[in-house]
N, C-alpha and C. Protein backbone atom coordinates (compact mmCIF):
# COMPACT_ATOMS: atom_id res chain seq x y z
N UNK A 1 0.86 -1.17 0.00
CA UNK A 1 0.00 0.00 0.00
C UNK A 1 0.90 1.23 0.00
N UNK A 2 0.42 2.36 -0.99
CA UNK A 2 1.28 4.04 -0.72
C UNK A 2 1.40 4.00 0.39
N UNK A 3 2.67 5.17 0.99
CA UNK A 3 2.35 5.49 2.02
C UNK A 3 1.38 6.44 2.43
N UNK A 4 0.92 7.27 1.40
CA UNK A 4 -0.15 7.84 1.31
C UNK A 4 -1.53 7.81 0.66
N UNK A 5 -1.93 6.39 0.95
CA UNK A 5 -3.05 5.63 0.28
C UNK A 5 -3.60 5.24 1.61
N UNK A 6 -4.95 5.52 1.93
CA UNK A 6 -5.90 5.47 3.31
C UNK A 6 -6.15 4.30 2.86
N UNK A 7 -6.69 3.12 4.02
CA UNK A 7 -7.25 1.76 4.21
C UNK A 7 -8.28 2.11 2.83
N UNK A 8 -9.10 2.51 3.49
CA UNK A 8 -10.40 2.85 2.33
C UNK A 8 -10.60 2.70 0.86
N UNK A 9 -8.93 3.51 0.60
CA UNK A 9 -8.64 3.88 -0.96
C UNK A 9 -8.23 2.81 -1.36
N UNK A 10 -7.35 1.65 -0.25
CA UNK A 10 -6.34 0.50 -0.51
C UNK A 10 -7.43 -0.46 -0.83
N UNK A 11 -8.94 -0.53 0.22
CA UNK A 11 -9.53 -1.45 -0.30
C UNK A 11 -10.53 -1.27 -1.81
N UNK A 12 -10.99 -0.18 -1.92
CA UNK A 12 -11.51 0.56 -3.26
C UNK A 12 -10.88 0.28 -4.17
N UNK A 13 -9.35 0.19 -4.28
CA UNK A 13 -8.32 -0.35 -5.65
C UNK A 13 -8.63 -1.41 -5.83
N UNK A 14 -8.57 -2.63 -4.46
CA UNK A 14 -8.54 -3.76 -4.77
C UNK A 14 -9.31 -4.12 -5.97
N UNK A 15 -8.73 -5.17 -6.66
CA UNK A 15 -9.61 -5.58 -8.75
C UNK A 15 -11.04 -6.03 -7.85
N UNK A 16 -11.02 -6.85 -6.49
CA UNK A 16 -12.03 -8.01 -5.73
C UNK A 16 -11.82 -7.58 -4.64
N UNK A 17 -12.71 -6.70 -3.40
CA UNK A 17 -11.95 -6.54 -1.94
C UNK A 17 -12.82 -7.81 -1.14
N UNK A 18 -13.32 -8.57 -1.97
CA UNK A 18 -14.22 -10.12 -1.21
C UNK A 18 -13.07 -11.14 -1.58
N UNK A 19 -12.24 -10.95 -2.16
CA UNK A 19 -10.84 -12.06 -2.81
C UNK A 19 -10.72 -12.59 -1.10
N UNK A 20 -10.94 -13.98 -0.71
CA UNK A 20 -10.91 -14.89 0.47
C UNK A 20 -9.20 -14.40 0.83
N UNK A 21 -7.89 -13.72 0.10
CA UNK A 21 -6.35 -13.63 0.62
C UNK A 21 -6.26 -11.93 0.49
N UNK A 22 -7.59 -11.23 0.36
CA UNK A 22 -7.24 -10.11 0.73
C UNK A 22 -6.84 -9.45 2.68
N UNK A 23 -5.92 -8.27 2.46
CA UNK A 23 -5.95 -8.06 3.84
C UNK A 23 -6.79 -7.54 4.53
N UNK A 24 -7.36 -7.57 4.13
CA UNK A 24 -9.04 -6.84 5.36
C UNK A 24 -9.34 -8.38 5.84
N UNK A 25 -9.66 -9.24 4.94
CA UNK A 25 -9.77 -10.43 5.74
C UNK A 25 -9.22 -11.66 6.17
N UNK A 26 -8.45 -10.96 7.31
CA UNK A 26 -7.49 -11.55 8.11
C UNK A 26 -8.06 -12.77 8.78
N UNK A 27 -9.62 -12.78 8.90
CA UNK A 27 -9.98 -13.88 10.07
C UNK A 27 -10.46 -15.22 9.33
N UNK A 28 -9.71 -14.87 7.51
CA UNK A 28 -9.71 -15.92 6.91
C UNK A 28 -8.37 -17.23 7.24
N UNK A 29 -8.31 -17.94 7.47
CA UNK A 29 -7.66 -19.04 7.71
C UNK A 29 -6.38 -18.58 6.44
N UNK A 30 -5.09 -18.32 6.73
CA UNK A 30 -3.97 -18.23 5.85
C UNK A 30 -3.67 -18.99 4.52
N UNK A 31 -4.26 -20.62 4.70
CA UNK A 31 -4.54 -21.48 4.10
C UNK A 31 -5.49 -21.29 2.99
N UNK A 32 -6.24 -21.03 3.37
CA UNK A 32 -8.06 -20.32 2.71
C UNK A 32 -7.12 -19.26 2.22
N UNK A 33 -7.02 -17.97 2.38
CA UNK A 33 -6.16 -17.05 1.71
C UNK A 33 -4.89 -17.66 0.29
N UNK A 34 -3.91 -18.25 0.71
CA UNK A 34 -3.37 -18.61 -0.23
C UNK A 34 -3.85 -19.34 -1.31
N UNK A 35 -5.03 -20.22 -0.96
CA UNK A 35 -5.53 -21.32 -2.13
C UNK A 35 -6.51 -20.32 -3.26
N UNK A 36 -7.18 -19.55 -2.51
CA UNK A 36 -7.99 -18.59 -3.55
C UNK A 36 -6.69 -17.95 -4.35
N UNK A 37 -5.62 -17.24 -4.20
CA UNK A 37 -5.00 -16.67 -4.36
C UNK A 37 -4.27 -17.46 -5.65
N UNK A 38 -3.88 -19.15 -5.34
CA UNK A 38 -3.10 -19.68 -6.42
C UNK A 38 -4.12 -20.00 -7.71
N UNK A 39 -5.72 -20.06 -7.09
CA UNK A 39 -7.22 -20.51 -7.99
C UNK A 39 -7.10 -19.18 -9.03
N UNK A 40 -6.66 -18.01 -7.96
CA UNK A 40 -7.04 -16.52 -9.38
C UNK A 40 -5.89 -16.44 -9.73
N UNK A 41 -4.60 -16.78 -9.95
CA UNK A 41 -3.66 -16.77 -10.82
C UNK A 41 -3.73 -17.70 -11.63
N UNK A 42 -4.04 -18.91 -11.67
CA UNK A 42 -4.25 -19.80 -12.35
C UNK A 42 -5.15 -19.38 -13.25
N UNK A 43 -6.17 -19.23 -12.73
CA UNK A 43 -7.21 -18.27 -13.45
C UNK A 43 -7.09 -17.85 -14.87
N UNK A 44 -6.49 -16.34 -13.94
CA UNK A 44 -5.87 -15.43 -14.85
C UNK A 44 -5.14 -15.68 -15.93
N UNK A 45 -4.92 -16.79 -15.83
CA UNK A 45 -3.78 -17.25 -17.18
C UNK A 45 -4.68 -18.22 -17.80
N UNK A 46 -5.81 -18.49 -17.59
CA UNK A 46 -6.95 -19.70 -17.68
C UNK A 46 -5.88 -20.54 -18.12
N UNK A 47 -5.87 -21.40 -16.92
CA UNK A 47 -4.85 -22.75 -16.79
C UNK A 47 -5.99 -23.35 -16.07
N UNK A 48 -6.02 -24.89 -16.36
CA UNK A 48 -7.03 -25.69 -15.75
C UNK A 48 -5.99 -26.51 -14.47
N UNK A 49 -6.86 -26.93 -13.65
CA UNK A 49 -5.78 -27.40 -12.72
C UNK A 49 -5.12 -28.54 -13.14
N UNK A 50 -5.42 -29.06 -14.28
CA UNK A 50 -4.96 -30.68 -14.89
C UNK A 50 -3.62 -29.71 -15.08
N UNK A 51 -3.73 -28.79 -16.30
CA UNK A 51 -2.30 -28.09 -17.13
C UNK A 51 -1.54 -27.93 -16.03
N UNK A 52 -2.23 -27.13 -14.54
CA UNK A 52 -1.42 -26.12 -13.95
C UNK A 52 -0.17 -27.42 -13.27
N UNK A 53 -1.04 -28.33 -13.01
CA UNK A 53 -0.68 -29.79 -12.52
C UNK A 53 0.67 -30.42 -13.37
N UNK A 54 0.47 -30.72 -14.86
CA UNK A 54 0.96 -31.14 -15.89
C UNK A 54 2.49 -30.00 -15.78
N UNK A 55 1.91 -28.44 -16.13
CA UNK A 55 3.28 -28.02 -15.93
C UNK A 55 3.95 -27.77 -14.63
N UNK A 56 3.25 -27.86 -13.82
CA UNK A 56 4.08 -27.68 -12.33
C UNK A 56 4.79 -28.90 -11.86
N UNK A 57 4.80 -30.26 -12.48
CA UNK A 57 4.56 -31.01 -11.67
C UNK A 57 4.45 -31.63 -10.05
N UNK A 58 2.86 -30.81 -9.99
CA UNK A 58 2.35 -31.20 -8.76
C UNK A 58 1.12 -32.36 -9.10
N UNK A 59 0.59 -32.69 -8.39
CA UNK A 59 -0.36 -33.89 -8.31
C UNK A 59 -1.58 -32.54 -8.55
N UNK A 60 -2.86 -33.34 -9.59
CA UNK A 60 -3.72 -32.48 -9.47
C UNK A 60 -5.15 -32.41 -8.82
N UNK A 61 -5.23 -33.29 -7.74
CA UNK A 61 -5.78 -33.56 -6.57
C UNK A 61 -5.22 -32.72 -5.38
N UNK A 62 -3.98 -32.77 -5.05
CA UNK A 62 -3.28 -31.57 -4.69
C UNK A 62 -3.57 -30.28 -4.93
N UNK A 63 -3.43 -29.36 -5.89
CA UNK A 63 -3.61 -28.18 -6.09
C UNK A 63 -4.99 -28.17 -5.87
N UNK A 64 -6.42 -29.03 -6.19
CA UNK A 64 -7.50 -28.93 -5.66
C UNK A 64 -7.66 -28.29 -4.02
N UNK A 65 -6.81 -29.20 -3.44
CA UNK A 65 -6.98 -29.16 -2.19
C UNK A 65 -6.26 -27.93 -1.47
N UNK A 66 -5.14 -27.32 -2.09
CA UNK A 66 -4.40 -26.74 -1.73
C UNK A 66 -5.82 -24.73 -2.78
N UNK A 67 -5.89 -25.13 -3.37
CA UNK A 67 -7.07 -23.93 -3.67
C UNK A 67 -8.53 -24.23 -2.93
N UNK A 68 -9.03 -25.10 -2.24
CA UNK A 68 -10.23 -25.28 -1.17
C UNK A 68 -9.48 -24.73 -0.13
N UNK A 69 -8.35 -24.70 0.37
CA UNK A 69 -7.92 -24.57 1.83
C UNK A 69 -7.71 -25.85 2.90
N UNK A 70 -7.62 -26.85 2.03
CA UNK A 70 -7.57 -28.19 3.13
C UNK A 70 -5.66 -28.94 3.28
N UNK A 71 -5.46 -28.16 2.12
CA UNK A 71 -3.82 -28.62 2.12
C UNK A 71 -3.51 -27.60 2.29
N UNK A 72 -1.59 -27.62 3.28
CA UNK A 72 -1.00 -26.64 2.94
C UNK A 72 0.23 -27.02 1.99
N UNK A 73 0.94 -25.63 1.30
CA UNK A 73 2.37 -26.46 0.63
C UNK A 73 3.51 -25.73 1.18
N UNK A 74 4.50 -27.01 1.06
CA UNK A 74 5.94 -26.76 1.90
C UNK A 74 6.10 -25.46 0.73
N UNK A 75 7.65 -25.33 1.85
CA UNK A 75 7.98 -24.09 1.18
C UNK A 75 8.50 -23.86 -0.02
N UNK A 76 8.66 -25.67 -0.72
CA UNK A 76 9.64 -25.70 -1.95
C UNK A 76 8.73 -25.76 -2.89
N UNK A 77 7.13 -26.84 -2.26
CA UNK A 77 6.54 -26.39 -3.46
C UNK A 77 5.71 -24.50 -4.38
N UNK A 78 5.43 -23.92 -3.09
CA UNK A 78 5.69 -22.72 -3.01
C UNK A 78 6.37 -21.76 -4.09
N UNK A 79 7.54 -22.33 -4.41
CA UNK A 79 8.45 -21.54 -4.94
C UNK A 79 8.18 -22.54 -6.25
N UNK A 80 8.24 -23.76 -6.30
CA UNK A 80 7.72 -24.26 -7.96
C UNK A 80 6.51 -23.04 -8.08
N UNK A 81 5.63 -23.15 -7.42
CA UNK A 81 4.30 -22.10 -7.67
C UNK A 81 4.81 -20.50 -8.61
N UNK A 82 5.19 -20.18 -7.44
CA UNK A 82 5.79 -19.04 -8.22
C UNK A 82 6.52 -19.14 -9.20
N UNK A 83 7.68 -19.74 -9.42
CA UNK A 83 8.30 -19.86 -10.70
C UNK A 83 7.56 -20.39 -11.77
N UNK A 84 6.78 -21.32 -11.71
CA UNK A 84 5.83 -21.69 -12.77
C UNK A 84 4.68 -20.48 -13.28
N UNK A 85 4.64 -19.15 -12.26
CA UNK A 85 3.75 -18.37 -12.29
C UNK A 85 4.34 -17.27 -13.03
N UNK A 86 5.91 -17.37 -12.99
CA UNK A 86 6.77 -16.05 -13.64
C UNK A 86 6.46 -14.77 -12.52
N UNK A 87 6.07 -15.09 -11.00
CA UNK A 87 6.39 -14.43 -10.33
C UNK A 87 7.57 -14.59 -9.15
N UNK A 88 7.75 -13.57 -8.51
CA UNK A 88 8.13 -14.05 -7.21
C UNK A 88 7.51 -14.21 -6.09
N UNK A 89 8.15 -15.44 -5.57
CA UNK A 89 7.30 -15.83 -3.81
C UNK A 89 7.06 -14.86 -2.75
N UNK A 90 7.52 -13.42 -2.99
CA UNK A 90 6.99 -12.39 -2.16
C UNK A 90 6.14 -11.83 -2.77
N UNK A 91 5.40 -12.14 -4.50
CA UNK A 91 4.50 -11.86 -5.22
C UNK A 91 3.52 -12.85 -4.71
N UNK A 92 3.53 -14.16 -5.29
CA UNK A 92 2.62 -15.27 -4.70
C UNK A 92 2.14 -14.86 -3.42
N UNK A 93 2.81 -14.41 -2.24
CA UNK A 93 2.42 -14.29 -0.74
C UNK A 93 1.92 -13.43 -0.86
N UNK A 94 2.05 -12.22 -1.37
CA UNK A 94 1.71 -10.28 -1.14
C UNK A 94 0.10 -10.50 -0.79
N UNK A 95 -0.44 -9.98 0.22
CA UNK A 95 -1.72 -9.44 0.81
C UNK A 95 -2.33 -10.76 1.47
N UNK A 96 -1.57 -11.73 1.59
CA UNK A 96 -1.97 -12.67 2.66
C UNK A 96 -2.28 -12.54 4.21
């Protein structure tokens, strides 16, 4: 956030301020936060979870679970995430 950007304005930008890994809603489970978060990047690139699966190689029962909020992922798969995303893992995390 600016340093001169009010809560208000920060949540008004947001593209979604109901996005389950935004920071207003903190009393979402971290888990729940990250999985919506890897569901709308995936998304965004409309990757199905089979592809996202196929090119990540992660299991794609896994990434199901890990976008519901019932899995979490270590920190290495994490970083496959991001690199498969062409971001960085302080991108992947940002507003968790």
């Amino acid at each position: 956030m600016a340093r001169n950007e009010s809560l208000s304005q920060h949540v008004a930008n947001e593209s979604n301020s109901t996005k389950a890994y935004s920071s207003v809603n903190r009393h979402v489970p971290i888990d729940a936060r990250f999985g919506a978060r890897v569901r709308d990047l995936r998304k965004e690139r409309q990757w199905t979870q089979l592809y996202m699966a196929t090119h990540l190689g992660i299991d794609r029962s896994h990434i199901s679970d890990v976008e519901r909020g019932r899995k979490s992922m270590t920190l290495s798969l994490i970083a496959v995430v991001a690199l498969g995303f062409e971001i960085s893992v302080s991108e992947l995390l940002d507003h968790l």
